[in-house]
C-alpha atoms as a PDB file:
ATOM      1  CA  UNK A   1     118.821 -61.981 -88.016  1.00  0.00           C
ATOM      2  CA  UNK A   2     121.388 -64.159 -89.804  1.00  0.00           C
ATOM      3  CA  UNK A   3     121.492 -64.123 -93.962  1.00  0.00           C
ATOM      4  CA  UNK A   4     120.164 -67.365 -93.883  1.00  0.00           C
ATOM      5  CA  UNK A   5     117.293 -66.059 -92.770  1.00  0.00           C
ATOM      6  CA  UNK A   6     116.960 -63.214 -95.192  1.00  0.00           C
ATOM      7  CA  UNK A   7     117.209 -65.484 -97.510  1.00  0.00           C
ATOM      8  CA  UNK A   8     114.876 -68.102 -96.613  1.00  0.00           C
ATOM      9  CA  UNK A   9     112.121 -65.555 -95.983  1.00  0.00           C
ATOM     10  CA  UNK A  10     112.869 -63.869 -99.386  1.00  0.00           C
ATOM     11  CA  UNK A  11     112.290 -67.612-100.562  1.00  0.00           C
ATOM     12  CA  UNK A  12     109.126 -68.183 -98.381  1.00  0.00           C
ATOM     13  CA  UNK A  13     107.737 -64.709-100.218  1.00  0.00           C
ATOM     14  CA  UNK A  14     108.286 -65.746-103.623  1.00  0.00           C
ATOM     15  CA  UNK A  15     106.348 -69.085-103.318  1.00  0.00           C
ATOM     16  CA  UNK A  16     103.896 -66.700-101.321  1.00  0.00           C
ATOM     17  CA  UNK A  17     103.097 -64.384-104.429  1.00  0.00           C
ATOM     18  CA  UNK A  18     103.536 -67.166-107.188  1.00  0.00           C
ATOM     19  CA  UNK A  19     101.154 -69.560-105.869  1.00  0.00           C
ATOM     20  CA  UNK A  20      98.795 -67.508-103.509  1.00  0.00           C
ATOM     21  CA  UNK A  21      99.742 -69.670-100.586  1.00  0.00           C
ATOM     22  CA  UNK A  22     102.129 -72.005 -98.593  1.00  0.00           C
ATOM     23  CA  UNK A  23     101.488 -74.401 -95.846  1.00  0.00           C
ATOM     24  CA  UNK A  24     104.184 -74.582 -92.981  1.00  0.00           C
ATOM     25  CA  UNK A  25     104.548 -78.326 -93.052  1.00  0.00           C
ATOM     26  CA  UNK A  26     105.785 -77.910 -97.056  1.00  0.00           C
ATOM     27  CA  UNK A  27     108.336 -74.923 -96.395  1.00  0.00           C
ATOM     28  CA  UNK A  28     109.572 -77.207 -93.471  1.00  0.00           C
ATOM     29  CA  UNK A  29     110.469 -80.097 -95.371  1.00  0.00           C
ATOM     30  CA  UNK A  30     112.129 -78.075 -98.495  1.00  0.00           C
ATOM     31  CA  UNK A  31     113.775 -75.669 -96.126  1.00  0.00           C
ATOM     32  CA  UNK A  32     115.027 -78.592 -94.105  1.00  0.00           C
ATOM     33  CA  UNK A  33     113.817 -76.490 -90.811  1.00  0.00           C
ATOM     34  CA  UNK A  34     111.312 -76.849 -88.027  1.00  0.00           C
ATOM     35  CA  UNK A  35     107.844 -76.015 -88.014  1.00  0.00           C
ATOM     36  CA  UNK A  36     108.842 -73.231 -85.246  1.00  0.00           C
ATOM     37  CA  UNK A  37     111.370 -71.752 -87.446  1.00  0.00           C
ATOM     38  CA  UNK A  38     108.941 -71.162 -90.176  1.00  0.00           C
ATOM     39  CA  UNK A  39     106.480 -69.885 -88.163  1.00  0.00           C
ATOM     40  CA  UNK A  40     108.843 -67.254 -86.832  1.00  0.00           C
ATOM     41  CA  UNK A  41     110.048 -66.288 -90.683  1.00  0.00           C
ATOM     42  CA  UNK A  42     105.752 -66.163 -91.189  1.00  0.00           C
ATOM     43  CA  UNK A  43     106.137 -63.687 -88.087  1.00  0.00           C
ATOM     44  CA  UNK A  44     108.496 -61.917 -89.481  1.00  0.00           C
ATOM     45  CA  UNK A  45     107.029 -61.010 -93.209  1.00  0.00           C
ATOM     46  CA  UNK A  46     103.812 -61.278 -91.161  1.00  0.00           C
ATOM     47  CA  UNK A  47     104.985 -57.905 -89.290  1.00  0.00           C
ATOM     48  CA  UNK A  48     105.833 -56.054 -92.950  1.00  0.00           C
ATOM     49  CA  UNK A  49     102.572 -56.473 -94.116  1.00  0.00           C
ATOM     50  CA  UNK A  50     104.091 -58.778 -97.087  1.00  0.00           C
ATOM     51  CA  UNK A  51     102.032 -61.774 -95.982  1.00  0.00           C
ATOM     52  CA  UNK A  52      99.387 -63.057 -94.037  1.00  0.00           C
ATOM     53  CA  UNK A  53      98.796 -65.923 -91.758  1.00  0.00           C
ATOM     54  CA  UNK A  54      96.633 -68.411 -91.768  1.00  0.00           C
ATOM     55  CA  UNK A  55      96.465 -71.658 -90.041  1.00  0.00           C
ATOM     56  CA  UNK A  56      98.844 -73.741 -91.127  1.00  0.00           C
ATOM     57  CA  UNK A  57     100.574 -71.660 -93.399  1.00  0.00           C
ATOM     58  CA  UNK A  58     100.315 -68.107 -94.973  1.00  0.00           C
ATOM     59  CA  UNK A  59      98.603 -66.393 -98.287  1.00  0.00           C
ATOM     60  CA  UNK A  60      99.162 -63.259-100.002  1.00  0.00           C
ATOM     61  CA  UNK A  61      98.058 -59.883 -99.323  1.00  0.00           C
ATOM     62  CA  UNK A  62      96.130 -58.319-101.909  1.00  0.00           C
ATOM     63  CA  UNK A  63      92.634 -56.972-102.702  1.00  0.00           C
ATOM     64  CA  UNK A  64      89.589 -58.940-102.333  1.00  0.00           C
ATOM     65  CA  UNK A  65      88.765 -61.558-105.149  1.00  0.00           C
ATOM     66  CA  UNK A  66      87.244 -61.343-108.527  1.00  0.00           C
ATOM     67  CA  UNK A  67      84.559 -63.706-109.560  1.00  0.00           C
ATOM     68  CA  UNK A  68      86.807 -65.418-111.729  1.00  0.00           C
ATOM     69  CA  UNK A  69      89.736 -65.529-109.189  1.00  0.00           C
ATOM     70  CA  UNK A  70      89.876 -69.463-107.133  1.00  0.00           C
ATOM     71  CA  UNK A  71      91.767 -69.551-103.608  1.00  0.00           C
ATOM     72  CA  UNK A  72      94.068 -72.669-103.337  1.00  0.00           C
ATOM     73  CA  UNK A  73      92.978 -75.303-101.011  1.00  0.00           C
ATOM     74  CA  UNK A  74      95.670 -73.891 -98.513  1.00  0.00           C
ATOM     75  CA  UNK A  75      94.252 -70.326 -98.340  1.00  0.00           C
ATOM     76  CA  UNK A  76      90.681 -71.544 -97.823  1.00  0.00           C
ATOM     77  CA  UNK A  77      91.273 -74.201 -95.819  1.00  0.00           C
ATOM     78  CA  UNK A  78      92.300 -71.480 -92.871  1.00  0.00           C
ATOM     79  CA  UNK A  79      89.483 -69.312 -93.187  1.00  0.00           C
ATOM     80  CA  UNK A  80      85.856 -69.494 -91.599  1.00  0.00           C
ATOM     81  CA  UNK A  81      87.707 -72.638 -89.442  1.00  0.00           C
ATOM     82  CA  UNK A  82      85.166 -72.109 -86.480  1.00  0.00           C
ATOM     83  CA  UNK A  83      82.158 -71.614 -89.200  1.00  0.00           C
ATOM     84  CA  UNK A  84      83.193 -74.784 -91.369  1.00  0.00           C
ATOM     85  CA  UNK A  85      83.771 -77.320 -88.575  1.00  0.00           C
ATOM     86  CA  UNK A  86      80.225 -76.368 -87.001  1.00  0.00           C
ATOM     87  CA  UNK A  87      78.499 -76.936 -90.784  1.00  0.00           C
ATOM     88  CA  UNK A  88      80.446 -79.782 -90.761  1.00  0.00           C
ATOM     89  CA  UNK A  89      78.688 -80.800 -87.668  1.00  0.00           C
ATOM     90  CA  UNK A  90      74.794 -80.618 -88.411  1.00  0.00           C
ATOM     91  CA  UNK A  91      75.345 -81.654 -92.190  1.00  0.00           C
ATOM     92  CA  UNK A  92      76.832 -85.151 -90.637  1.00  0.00           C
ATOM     93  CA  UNK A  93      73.713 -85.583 -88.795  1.00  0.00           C
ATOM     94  CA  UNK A  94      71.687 -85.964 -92.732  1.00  0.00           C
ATOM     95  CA  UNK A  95      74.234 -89.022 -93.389  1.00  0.00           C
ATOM     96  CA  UNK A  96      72.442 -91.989 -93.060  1.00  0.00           C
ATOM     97  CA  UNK A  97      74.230 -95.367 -92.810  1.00  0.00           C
ATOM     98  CA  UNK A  98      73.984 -97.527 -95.802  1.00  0.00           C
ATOM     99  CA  UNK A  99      73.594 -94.774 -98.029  1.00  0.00           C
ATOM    100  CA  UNK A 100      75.604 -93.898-101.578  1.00  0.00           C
ATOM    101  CA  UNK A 101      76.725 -90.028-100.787  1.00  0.00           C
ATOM    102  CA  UNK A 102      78.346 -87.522-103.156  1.00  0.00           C
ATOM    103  CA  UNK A 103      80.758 -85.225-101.911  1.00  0.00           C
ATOM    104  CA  UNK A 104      81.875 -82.216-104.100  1.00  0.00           C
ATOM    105  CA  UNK A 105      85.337 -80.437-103.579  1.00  0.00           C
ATOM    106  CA  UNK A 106      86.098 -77.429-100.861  1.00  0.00           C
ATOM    107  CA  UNK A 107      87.631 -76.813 -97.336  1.00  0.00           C
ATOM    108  CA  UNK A 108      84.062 -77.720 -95.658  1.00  0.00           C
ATOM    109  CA  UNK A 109      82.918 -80.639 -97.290  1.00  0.00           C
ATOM    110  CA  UNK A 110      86.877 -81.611 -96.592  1.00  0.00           C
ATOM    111  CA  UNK A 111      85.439 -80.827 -92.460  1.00  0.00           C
ATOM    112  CA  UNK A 112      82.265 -82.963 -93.161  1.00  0.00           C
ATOM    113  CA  UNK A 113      84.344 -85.904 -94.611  1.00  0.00           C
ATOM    114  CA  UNK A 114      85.938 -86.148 -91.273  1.00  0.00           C
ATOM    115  CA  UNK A 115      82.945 -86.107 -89.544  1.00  0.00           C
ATOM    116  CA  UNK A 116      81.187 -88.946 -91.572  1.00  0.00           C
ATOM    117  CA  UNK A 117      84.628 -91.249 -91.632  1.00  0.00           C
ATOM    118  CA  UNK A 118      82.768 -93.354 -89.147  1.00  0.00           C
ATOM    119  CA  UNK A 119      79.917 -93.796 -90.447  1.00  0.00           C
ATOM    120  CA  UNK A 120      78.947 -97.638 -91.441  1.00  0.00           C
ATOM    121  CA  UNK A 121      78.330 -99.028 -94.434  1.00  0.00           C
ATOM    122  CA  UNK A 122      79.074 -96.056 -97.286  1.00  0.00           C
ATOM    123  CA  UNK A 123      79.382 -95.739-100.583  1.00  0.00           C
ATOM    124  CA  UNK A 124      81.424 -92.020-101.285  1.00  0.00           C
ATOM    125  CA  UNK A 125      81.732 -90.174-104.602  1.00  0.00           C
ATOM    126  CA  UNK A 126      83.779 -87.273-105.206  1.00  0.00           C
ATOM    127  CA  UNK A 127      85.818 -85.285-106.786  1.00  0.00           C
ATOM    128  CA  UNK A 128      87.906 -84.324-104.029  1.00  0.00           C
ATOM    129  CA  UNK A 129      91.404 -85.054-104.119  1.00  0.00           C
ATOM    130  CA  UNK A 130      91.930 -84.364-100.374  1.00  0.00           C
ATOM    131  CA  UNK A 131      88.440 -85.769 -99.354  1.00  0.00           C
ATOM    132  CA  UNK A 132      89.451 -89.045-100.586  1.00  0.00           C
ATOM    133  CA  UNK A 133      92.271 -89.148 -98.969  1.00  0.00           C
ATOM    134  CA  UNK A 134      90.304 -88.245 -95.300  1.00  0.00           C
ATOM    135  CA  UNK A 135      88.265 -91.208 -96.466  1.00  0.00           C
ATOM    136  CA  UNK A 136      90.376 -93.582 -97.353  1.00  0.00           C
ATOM    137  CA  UNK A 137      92.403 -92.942 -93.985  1.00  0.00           C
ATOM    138  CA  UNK A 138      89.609 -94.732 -91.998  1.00  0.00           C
ATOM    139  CA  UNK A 139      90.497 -97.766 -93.397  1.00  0.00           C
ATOM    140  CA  UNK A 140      87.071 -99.150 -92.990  1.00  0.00           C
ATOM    141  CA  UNK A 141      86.227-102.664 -94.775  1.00  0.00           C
ATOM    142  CA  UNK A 142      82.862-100.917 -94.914  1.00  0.00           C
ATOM    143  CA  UNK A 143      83.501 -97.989 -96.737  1.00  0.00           C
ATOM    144  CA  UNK A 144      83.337 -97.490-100.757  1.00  0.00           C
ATOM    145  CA  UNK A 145      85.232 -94.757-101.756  1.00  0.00           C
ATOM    146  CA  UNK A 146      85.098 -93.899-106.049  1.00  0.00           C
ATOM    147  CA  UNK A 147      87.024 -90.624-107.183  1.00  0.00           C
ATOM    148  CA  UNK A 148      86.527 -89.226-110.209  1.00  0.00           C
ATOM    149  CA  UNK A 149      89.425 -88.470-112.933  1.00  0.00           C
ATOM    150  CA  UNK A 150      89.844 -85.100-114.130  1.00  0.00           C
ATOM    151  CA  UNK A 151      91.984 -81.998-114.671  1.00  0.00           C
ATOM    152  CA  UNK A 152      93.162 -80.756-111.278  1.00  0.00           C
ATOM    153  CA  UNK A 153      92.239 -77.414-110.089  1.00  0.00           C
ATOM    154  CA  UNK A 154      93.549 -74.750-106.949  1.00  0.00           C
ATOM    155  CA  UNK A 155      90.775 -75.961-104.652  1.00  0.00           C
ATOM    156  CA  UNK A 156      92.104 -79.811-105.284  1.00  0.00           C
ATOM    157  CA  UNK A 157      89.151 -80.662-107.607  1.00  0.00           C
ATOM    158  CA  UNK A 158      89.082 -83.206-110.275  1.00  0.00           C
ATOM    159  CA  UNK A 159      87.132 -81.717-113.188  1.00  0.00           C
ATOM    160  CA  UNK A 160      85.932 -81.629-116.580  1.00  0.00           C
ATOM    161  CA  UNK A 161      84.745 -83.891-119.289  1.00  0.00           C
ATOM    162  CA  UNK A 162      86.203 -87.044-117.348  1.00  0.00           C
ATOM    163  CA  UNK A 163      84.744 -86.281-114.057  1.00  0.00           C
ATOM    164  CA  UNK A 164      81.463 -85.546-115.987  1.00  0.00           C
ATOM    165  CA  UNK A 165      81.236 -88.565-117.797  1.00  0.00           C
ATOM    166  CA  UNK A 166      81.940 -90.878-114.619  1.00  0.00           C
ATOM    167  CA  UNK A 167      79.074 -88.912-112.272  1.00  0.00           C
ATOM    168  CA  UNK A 168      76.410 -89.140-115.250  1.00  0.00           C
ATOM    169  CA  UNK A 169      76.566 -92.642-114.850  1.00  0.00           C
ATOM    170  CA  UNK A 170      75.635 -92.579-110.732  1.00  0.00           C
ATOM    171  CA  UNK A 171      72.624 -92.563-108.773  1.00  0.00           C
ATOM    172  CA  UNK A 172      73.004 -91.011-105.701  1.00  0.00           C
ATOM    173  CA  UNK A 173      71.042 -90.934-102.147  1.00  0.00           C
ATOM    174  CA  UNK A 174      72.400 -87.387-101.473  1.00  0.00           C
ATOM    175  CA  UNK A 175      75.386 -85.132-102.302  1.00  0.00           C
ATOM    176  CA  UNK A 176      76.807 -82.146-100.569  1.00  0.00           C
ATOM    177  CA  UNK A 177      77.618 -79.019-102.304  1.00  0.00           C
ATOM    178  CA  UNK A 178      80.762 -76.985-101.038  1.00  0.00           C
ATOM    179  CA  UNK A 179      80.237 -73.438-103.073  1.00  0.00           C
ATOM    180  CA  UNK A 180      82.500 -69.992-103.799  1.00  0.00           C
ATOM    181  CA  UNK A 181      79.757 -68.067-103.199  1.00  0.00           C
ATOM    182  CA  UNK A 182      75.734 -67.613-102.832  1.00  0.00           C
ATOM    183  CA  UNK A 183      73.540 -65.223-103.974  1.00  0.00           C
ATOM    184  CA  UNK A 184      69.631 -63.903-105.079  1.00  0.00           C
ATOM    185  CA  UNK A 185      70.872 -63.220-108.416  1.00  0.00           C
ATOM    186  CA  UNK A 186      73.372 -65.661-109.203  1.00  0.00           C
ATOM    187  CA  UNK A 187      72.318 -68.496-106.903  1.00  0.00           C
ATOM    188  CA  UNK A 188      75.344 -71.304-105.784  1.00  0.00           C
ATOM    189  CA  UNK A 189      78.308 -70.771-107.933  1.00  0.00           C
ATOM    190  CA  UNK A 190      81.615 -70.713-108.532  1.00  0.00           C
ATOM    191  CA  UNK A 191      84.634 -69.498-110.298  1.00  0.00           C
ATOM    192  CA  UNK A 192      85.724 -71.741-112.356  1.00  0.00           C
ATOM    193  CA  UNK A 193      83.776 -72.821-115.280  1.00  0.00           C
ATOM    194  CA  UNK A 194      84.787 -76.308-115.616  1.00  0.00           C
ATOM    195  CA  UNK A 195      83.812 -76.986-112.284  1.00  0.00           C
ATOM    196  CA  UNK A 196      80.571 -75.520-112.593  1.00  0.00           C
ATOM    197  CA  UNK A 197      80.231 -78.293-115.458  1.00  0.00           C
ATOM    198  CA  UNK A 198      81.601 -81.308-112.972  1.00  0.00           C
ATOM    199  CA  UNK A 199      79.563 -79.942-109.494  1.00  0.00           C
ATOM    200  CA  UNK A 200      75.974 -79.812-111.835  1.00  0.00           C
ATOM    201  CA  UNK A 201      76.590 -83.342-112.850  1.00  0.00           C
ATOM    202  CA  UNK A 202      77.136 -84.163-109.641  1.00  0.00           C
ATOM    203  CA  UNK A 203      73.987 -82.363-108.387  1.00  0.00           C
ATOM    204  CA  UNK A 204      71.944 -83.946-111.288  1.00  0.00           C
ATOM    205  CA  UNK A 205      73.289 -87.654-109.791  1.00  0.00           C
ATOM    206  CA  UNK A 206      72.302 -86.911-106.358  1.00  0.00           C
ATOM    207  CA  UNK A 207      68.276 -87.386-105.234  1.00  0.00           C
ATOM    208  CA  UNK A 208      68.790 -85.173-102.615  1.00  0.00           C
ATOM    209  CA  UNK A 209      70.758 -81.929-102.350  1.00  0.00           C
ATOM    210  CA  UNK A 210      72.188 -80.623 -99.362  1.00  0.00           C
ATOM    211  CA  UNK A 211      74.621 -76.705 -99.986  1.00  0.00           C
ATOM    212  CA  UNK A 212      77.238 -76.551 -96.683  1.00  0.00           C
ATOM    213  CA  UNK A 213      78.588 -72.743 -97.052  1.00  0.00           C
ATOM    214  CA  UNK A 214      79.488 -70.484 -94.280  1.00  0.00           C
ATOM    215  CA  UNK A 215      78.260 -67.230 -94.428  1.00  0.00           C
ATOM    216  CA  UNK A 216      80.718 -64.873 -95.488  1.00  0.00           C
ATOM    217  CA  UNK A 217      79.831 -67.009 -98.968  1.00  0.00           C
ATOM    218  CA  UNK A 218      76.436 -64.926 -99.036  1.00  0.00           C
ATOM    219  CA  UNK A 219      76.687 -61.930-101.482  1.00  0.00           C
ATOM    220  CA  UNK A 220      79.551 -63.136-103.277  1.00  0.00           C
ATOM    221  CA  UNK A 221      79.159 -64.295-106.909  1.00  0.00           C
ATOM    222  CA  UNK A 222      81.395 -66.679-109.104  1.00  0.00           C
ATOM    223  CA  UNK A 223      81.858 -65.990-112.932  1.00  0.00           C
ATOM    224  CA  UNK A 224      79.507 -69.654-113.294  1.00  0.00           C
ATOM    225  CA  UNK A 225      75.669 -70.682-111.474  1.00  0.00           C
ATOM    226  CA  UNK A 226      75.707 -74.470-110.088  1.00  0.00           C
ATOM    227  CA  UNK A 227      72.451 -74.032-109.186  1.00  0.00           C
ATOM    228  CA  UNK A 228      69.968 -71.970-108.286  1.00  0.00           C
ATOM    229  CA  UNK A 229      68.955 -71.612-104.983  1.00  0.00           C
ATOM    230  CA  UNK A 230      65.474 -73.625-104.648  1.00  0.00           C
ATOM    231  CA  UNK A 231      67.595 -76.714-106.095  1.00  0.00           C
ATOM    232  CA  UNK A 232      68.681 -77.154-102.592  1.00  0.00           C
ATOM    233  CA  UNK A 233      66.889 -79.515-100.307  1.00  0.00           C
ATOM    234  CA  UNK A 234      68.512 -78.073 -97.410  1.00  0.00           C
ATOM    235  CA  UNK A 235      71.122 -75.697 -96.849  1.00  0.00           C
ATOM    236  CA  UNK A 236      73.756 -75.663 -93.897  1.00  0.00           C
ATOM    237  CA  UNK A 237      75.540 -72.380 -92.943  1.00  0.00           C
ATOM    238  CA  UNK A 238      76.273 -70.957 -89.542  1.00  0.00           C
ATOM    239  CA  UNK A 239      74.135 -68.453 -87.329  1.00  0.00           C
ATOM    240  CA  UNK A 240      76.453 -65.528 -88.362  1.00  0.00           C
ATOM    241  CA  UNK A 241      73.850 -65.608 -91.738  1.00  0.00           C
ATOM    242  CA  UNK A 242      72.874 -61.850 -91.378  1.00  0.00           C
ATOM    243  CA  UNK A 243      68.765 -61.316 -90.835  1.00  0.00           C
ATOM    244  CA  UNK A 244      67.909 -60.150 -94.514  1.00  0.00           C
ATOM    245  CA  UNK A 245      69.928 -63.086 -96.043  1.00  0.00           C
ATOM    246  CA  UNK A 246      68.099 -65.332 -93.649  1.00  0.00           C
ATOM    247  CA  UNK A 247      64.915 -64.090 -94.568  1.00  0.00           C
ATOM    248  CA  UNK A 248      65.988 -64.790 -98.851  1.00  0.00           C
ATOM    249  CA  UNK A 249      67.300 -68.553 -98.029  1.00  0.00           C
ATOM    250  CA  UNK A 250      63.954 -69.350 -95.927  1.00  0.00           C
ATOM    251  CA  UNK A 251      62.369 -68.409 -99.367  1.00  0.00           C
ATOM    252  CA  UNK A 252      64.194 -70.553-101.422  1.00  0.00           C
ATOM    253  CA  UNK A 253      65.448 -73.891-100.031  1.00  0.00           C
ATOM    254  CA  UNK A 254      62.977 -76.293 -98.478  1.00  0.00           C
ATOM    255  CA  UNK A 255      65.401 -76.394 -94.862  1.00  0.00           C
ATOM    256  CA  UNK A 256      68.000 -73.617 -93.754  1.00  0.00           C
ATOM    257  CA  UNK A 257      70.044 -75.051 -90.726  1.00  0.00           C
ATOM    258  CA  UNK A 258      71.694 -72.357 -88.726  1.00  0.00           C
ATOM    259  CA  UNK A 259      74.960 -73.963 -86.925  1.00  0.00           C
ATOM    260  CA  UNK A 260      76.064 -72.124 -84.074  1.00  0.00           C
ATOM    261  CA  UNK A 261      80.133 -71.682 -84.494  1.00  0.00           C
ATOM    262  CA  UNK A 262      81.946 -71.862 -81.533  1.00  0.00           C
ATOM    263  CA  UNK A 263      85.560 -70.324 -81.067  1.00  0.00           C
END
């Protein structure tokens, strides 16, 4: 292994540990590399345990999170991938044509704004850096797309009292909830408190409320409650939903839909 090497992995480590995770496409371009040769230096500190990979890119190794502790969009955006696309799936099937829909911020309402980018006729709110962006990809005369200002957060989010202010202003026909985590105790929440504050206004704009969270999200509680879990109209996660969690949801929320991920 040349120096070069050494020393562009020792690189690739230190943007590793400093920001929690890098995409392959990003080290590519500052490297001046191909994506092949940065997936072989990922192989590489992937073997010593000092990272690990992900799709697209890599995160760091440590111990499980904290309820105050966010993922960046590129570390959650490569787990659950099977779980997220088929949630992504049956929560398109509730967007109706013609209708004003609210989309908060996270890796599977990111997979659901793919999934709706052909849809006619919508009006989309969020607060979603990157779901914007899916959005306004289409290109479709058709489509209304409104993003919020805000303070920018790990998980691309626009939040606080800007983002507030702009959704207590809306009226909308339905808006899907991306969460950190879902519990008995703690219902929907998340970790990061001024998020909490931007994601309830945009529950309170929305007449209907539809949660999309995989199930590795049940059990897990963030420092700050959305909302509790009879708030939700419906709630999409995917059949891995163990039998006692089932049995809490179907309690709760008016609809549980149980999307069967495929590998």
């Amino acid at each position: 292994m040349s120096l070069l090497a050494r020393q562009r992995q020792a690189l690739i480590l230190e943007q590793v540990r400093e920001r929690g995770a890098v995409r392959v496409s990003d080290l590519a371009e500052r490297f001046g590399v191909s994506d092949m040769t940065v997936r072989r230096d990922l192989d590489v500190l992937a073997r010593r345990r000092l990272v690990d990979k992900v799709h697209g890119g890599a995160t760091a190794v440590g111990p499980v999170a904290a309820s105050t502790d966010e993922p960046g969009f590129a570390v959650k955006s490569g787990r659950q991938q099977a779980e997220k696309e088929a949630i992504a799936e049956a929560a398109a099937r509730l967007v109706e044509p013609g209708t004003a829909v609210g989309l908060s911020a996270g890796t599977t309402t990111w997979a659901l704004a793919r999934r709706i980018a052909d849809v006619a006729d919508l009006t989309v709110v969020t607060n979603s850096m990157a779901v914007a962006e899916v959005l306004h990809a289409a290109r479709r005369p058709d489509r209304t797309v409104v993003l919020t200002g805000g303070i920018r957060t790990p998980s691309e989010a626009l939040v606080g009292p800007v983002a507030v202010a702009a959704l207590r202003s809306l009226n909308l026909d339905v808006v899907f909830l991306g969460v950190h985590g879902m519990s008995a105790a703690s219902g929907f929440t998340t970790p990061n408190l001024m998020e909490s504050e931007t994601d309830r206004a945009l529950v309170e704009a929305g007449q209907r409320l539809v949660v999309v969270a995989d199930s590795t999200k049940w059990g897990t509680a963030g420092i700050s409650t959305i909302a509790e879990l009879s708030e939700a109209d419906v709630l999409v996660s995917d059949d891995g939903l163990d039998a006692d969690a089932r049995a809490v949801l179907e309690g709760e929320v008016d609809q549980l839909v149980l999307a069967p991920a495929r590998e």
